[in-house]
C-alpha atoms as a PDB file:
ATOM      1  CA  UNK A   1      75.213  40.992 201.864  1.00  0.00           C
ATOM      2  CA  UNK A   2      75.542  44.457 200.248  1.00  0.00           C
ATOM      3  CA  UNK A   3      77.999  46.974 200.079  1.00  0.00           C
ATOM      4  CA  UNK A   4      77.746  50.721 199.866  1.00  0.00           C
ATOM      5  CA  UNK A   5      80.103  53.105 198.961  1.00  0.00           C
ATOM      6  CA  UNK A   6      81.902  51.101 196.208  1.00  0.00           C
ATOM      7  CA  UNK A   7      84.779  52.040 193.510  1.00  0.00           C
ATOM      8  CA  UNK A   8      86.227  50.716 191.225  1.00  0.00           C
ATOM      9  CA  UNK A   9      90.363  51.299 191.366  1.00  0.00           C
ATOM     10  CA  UNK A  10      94.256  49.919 189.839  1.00  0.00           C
ATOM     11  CA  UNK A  11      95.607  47.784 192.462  1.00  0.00           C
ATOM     12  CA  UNK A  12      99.743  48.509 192.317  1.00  0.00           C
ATOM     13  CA  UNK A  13     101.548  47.217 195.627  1.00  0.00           C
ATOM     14  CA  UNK A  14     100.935  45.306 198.569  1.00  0.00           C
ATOM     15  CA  UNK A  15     104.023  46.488 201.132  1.00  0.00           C
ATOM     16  CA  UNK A  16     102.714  44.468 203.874  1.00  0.00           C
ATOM     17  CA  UNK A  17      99.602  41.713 204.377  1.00  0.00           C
ATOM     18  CA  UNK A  18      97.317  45.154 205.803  1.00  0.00           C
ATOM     19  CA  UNK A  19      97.350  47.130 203.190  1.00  0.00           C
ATOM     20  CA  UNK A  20      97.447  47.763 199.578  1.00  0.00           C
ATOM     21  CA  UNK A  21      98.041  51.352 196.900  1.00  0.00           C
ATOM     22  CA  UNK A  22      95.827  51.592 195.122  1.00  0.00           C
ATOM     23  CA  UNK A  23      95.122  53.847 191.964  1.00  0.00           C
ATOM     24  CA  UNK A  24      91.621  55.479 192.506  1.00  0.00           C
ATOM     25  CA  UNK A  25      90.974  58.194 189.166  1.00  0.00           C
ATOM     26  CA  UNK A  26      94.484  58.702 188.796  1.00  0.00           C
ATOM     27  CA  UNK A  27      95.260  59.116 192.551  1.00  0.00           C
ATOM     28  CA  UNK A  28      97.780  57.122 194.843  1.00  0.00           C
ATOM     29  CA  UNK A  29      95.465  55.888 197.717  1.00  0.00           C
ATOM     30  CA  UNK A  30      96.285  53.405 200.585  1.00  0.00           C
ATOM     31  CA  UNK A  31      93.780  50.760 201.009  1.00  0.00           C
ATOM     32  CA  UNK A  32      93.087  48.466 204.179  1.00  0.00           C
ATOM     33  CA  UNK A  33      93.317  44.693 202.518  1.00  0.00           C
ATOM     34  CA  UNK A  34      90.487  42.952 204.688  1.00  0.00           C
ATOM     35  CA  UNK A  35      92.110  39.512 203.984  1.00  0.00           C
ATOM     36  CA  UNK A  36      95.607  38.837 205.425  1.00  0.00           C
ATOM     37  CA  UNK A  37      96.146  35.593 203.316  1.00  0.00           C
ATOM     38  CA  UNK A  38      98.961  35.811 200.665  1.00  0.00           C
ATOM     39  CA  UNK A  39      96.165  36.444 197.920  1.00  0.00           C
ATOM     40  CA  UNK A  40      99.126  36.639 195.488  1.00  0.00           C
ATOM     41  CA  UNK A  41      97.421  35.238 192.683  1.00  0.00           C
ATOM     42  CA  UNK A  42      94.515  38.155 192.435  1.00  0.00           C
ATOM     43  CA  UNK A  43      96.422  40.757 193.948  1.00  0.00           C
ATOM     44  CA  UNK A  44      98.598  41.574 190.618  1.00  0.00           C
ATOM     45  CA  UNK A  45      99.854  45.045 189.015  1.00  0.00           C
ATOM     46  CA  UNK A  46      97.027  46.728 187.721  1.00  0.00           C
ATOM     47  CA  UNK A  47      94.235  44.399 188.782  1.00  0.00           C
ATOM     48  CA  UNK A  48      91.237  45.936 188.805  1.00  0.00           C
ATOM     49  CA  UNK A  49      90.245  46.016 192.447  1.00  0.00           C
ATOM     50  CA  UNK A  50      87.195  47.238 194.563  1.00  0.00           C
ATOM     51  CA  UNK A  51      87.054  49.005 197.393  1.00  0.00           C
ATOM     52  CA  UNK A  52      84.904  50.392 200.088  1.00  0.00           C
ATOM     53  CA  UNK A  53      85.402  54.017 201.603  1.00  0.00           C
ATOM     54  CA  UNK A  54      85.094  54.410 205.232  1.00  0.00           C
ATOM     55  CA  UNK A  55      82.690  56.992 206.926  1.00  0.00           C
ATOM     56  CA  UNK A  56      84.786  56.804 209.952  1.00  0.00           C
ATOM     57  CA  UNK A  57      86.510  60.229 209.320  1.00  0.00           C
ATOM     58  CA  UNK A  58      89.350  58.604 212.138  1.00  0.00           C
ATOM     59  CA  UNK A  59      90.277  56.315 209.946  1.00  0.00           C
ATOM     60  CA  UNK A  60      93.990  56.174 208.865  1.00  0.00           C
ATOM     61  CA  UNK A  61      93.095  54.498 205.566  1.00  0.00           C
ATOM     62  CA  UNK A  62      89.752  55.727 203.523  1.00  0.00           C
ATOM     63  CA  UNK A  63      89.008  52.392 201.972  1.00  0.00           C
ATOM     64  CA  UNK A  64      89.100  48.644 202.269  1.00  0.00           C
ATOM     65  CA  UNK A  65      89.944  46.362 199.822  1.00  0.00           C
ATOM     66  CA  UNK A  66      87.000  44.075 199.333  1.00  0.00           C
ATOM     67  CA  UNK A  67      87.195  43.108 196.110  1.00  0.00           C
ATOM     68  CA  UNK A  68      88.872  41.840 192.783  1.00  0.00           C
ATOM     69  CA  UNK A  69      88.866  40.857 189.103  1.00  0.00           C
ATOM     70  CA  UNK A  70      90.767  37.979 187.919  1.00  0.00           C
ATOM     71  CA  UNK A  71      90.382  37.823 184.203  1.00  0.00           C
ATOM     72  CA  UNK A  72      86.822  37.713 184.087  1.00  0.00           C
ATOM     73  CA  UNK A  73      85.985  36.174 187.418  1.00  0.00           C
ATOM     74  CA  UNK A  74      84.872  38.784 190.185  1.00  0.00           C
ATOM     75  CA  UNK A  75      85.932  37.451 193.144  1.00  0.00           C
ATOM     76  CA  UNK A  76      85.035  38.658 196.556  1.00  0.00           C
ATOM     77  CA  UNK A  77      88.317  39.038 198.843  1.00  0.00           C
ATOM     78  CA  UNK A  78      86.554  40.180 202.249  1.00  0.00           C
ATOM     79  CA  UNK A  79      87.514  37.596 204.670  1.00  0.00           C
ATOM     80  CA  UNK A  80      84.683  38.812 207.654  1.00  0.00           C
ATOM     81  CA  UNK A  81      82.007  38.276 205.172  1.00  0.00           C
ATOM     82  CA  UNK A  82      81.895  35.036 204.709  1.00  0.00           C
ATOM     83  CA  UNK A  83      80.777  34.113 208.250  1.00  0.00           C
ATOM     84  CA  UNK A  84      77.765  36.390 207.671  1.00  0.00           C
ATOM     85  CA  UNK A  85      76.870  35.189 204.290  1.00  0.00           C
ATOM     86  CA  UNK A  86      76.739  31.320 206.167  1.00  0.00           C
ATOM     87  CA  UNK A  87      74.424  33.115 208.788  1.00  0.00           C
ATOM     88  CA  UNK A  88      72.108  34.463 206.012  1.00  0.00           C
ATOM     89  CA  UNK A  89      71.959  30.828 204.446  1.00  0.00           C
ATOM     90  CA  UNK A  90      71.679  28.955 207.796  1.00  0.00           C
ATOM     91  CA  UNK A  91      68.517  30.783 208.225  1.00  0.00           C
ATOM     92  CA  UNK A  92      66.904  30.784 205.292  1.00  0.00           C
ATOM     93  CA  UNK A  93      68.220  27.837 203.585  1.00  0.00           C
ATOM     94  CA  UNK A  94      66.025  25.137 205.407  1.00  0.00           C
ATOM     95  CA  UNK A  95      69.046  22.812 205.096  1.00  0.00           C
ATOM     96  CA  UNK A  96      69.038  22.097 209.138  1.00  0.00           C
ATOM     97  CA  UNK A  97      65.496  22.016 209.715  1.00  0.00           C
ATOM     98  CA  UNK A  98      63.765  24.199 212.056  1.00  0.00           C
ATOM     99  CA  UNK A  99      66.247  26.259 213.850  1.00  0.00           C
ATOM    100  CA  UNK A 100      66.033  26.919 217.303  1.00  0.00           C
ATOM    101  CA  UNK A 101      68.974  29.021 218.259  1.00  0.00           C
ATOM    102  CA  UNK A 102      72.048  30.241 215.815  1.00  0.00           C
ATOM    103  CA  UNK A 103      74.763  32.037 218.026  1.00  0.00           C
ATOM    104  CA  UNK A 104      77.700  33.151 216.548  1.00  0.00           C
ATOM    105  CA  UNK A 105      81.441  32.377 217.837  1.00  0.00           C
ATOM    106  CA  UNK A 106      80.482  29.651 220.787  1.00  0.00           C
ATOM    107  CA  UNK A 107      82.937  27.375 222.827  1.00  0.00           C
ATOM    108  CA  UNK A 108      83.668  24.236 222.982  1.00  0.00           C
ATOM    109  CA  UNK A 109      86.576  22.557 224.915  1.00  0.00           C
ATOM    110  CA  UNK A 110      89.520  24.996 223.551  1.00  0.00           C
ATOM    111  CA  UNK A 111      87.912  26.254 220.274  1.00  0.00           C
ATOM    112  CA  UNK A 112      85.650  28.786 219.776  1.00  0.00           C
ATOM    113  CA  UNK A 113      83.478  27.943 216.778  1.00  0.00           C
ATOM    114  CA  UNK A 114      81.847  30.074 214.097  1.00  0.00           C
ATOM    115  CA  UNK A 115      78.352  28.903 214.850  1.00  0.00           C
ATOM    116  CA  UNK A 116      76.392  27.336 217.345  1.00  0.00           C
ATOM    117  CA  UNK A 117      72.746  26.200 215.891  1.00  0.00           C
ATOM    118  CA  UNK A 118      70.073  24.140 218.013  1.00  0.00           C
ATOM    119  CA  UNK A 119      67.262  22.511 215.983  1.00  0.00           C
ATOM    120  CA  UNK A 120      64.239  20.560 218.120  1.00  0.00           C
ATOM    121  CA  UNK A 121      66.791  17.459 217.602  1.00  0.00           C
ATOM    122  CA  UNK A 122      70.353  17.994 217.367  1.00  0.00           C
ATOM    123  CA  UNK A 123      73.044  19.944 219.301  1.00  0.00           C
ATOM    124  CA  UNK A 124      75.508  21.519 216.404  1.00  0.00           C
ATOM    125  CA  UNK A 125      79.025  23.041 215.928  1.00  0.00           C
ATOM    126  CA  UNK A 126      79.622  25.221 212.745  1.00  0.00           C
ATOM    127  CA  UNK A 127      83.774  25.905 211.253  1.00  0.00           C
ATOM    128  CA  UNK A 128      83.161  28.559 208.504  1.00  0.00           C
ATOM    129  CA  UNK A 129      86.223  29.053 206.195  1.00  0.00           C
ATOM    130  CA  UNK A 130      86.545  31.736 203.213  1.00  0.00           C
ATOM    131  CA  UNK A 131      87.835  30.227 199.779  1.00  0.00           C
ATOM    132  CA  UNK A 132      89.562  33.074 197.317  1.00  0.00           C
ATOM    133  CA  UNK A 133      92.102  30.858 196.042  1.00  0.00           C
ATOM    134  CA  UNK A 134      91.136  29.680 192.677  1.00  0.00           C
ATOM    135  CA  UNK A 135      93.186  27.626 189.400  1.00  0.00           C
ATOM    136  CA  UNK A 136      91.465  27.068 186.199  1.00  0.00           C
ATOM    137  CA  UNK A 137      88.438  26.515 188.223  1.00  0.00           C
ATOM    138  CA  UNK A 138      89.342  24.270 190.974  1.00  0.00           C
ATOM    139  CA  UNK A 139      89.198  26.339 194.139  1.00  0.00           C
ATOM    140  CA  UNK A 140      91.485  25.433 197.432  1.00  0.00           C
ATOM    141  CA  UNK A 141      91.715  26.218 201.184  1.00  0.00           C
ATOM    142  CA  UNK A 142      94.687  27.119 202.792  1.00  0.00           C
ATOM    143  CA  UNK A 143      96.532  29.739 200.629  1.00  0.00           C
ATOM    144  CA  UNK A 144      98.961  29.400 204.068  1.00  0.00           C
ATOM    145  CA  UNK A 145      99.864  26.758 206.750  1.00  0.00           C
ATOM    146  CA  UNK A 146      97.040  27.352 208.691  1.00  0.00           C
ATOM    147  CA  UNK A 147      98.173  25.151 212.240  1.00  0.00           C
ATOM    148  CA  UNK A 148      94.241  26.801 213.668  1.00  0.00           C
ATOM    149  CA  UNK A 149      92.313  25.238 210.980  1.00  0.00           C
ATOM    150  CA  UNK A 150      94.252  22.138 211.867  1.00  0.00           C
ATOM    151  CA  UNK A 151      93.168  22.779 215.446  1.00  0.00           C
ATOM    152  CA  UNK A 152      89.468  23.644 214.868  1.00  0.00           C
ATOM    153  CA  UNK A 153      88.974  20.556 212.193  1.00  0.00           C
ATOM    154  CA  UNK A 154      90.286  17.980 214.922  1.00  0.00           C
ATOM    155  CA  UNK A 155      88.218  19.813 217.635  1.00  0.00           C
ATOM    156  CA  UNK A 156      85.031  19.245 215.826  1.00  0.00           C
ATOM    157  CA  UNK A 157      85.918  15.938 215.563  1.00  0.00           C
ATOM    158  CA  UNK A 158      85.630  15.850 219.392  1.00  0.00           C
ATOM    159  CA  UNK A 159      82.676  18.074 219.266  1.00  0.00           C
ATOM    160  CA  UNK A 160      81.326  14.952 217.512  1.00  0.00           C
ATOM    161  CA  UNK A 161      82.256  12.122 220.320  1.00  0.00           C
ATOM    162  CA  UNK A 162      80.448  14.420 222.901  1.00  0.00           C
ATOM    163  CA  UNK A 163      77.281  14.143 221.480  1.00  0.00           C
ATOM    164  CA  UNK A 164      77.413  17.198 218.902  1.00  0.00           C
ATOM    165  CA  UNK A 165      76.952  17.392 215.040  1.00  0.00           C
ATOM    166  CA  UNK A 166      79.705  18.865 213.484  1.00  0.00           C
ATOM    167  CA  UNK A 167      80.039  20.627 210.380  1.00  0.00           C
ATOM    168  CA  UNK A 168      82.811  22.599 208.302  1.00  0.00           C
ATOM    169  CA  UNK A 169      81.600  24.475 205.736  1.00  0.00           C
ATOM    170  CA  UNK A 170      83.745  26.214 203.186  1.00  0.00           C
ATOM    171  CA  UNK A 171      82.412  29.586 201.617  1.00  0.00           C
ATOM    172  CA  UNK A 172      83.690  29.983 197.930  1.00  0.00           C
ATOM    173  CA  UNK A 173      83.803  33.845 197.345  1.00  0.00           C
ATOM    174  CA  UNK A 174      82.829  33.190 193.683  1.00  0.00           C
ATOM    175  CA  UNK A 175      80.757  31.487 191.604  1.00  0.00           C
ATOM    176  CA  UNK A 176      81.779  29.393 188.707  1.00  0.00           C
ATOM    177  CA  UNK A 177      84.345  26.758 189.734  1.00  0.00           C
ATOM    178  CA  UNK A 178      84.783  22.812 189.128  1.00  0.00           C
ATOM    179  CA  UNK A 179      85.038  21.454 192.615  1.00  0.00           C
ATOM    180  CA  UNK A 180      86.763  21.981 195.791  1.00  0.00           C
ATOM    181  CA  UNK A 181      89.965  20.113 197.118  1.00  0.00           C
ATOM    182  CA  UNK A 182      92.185  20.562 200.383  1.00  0.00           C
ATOM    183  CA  UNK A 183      95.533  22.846 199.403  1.00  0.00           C
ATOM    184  CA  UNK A 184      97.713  19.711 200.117  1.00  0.00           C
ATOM    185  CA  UNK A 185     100.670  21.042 198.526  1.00  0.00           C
ATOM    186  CA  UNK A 186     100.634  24.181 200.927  1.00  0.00           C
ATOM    187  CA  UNK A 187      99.661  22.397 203.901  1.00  0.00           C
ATOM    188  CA  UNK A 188      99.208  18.321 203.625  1.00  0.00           C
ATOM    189  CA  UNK A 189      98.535  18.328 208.051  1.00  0.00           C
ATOM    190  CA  UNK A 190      94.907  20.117 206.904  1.00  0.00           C
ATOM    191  CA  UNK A 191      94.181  17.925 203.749  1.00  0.00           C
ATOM    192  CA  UNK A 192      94.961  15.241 206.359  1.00  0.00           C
ATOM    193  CA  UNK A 193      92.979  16.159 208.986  1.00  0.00           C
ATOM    194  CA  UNK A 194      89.712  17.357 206.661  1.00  0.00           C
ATOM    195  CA  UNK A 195      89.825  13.481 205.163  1.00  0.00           C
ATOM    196  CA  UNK A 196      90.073  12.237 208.437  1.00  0.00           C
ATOM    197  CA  UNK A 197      87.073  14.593 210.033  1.00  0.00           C
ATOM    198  CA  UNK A 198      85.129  13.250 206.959  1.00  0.00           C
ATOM    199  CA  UNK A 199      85.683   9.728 207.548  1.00  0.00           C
ATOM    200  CA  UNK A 200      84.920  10.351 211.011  1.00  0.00           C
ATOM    201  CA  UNK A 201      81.288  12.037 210.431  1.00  0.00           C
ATOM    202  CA  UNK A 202      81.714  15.401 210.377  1.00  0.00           C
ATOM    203  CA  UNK A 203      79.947  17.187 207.566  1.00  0.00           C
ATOM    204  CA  UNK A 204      82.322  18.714 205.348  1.00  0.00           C
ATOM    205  CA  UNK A 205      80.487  21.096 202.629  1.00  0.00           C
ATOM    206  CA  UNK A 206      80.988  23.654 200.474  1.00  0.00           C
ATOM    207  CA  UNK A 207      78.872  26.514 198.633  1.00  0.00           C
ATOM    208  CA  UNK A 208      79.620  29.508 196.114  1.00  0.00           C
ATOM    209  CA  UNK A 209      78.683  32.655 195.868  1.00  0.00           C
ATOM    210  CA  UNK A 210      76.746  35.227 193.616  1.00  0.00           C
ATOM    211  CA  UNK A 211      79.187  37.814 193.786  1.00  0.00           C
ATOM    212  CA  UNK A 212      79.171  41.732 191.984  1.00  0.00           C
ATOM    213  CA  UNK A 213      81.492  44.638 192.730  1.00  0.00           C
ATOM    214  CA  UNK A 214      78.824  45.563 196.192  1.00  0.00           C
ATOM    215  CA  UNK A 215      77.143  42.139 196.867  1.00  0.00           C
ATOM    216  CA  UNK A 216      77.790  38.678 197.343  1.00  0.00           C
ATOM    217  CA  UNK A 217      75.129  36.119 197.955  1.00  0.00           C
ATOM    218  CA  UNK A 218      75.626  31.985 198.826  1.00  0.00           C
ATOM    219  CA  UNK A 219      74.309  30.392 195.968  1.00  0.00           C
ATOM    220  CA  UNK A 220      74.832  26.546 195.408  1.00  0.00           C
ATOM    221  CA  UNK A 221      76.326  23.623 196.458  1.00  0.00           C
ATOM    222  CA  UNK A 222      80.143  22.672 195.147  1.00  0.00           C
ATOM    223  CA  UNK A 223      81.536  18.998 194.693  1.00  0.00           C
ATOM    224  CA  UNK A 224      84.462  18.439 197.431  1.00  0.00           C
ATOM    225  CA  UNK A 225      87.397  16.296 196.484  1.00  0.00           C
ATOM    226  CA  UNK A 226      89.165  15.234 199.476  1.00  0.00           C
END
């Protein structure tokens, strides 16, 4: 996926979970913050952020917020993207075999699911989830209770006594990390219910990202520690 119309600004407040101010060449700006997780740890005085400006002249905010630096690590904070960057991999990754059908956002009992991919064998259900929370390398999904991710892991696990393969995959919007683990501190019911999905056969991956300032690309494979 690429961006266009980047800069490169001084993140300095987040009143609310929608948007940010933002320093762009010495000039208070209001960005729209495209992820409304708590993001607490990257979103710190004088970050150096990214952002996109709009050419939707109807716009009440210019720019979105669709990227930061954390120390060194640029990390990609765009929570629509990572859906399409699984799309782009499902596709050209050869990891289901030969793809009939991908459809995005398809339902299944009450769920709707990411993905929806037919091969000439198998019958599958897709849970993408975006991973920007990140400590000393280990990376972790939730940053907050998330009750729907509870929801959507024990519906796939449904998905999978109907006949369906099911798969969660979780998109790490960086490159450069240890391993992946369930936040069970923040929320033990989803660390809980990802072990038990596992146990139960649905496929539980993960894969990081190439990311720069205007691009971010799935890259490889990351260990899982449930």
């Amino acid at each position: 996926m690429i961006y266009s119309n980047i800069y490169t600004a001084k993140f300095l407040s987040r009143p609310n979970r929608f948007i940010a101010h933002i320093d762009l060449d010495g000039k208070k700006e209001i960005a729209h913050v495209k992820n409304t997780g708590r993001c607490r740890e990257l979103l710190t005085e004088n970050a150096t952020v990214f952002v996109q400006k709009s050419d939707n002249p109807n716009r009440k905010t210019k720019y979105d917020l669709i990227g930061v630096l954390k120390g060194e690590k640029m990390i990609n904070m765009d929570s629509q993207i990572p859906n399409k960057v699984f799309g782009q991999w499902a596709e050209t990754s050869g990891f289901f075999g030969d793809l009939k059908l991908i459809k995005a956002e398809k339902t299944f009992g009450s769920s709707r699911f990411d993905f929806y991919i037919e091969t000439e064998k198998d019958k599958i259900f897709v849970e993408v989830k975006g991973v920007t929370l990140e400590n000393d390398g280990v990376v972790m999904f939730p940053d907050a209770p998330t009750e729907r991710g509870v929801k959507h892991i024990n519906e796939l696990c449904t998905c999978l006594e109907s006949g369906y393969k099911a798969y969660i995959f979780f998109i790490i919007q960086m490159d450069n990390v240890k391993y992946f683990t369930p936040n069970r501190q923040t929320h033990p019911a989803f660390a809980d219910a990802l072990k038990n999905a596992a146990e139960k056969g649905v496929g539980v991956y993960a894969l990081d990202c190439k990311v720069t300032q205007n691009s971010i690309v799935a890259d490889k494979f990351v260990e899982i520690k449930l």
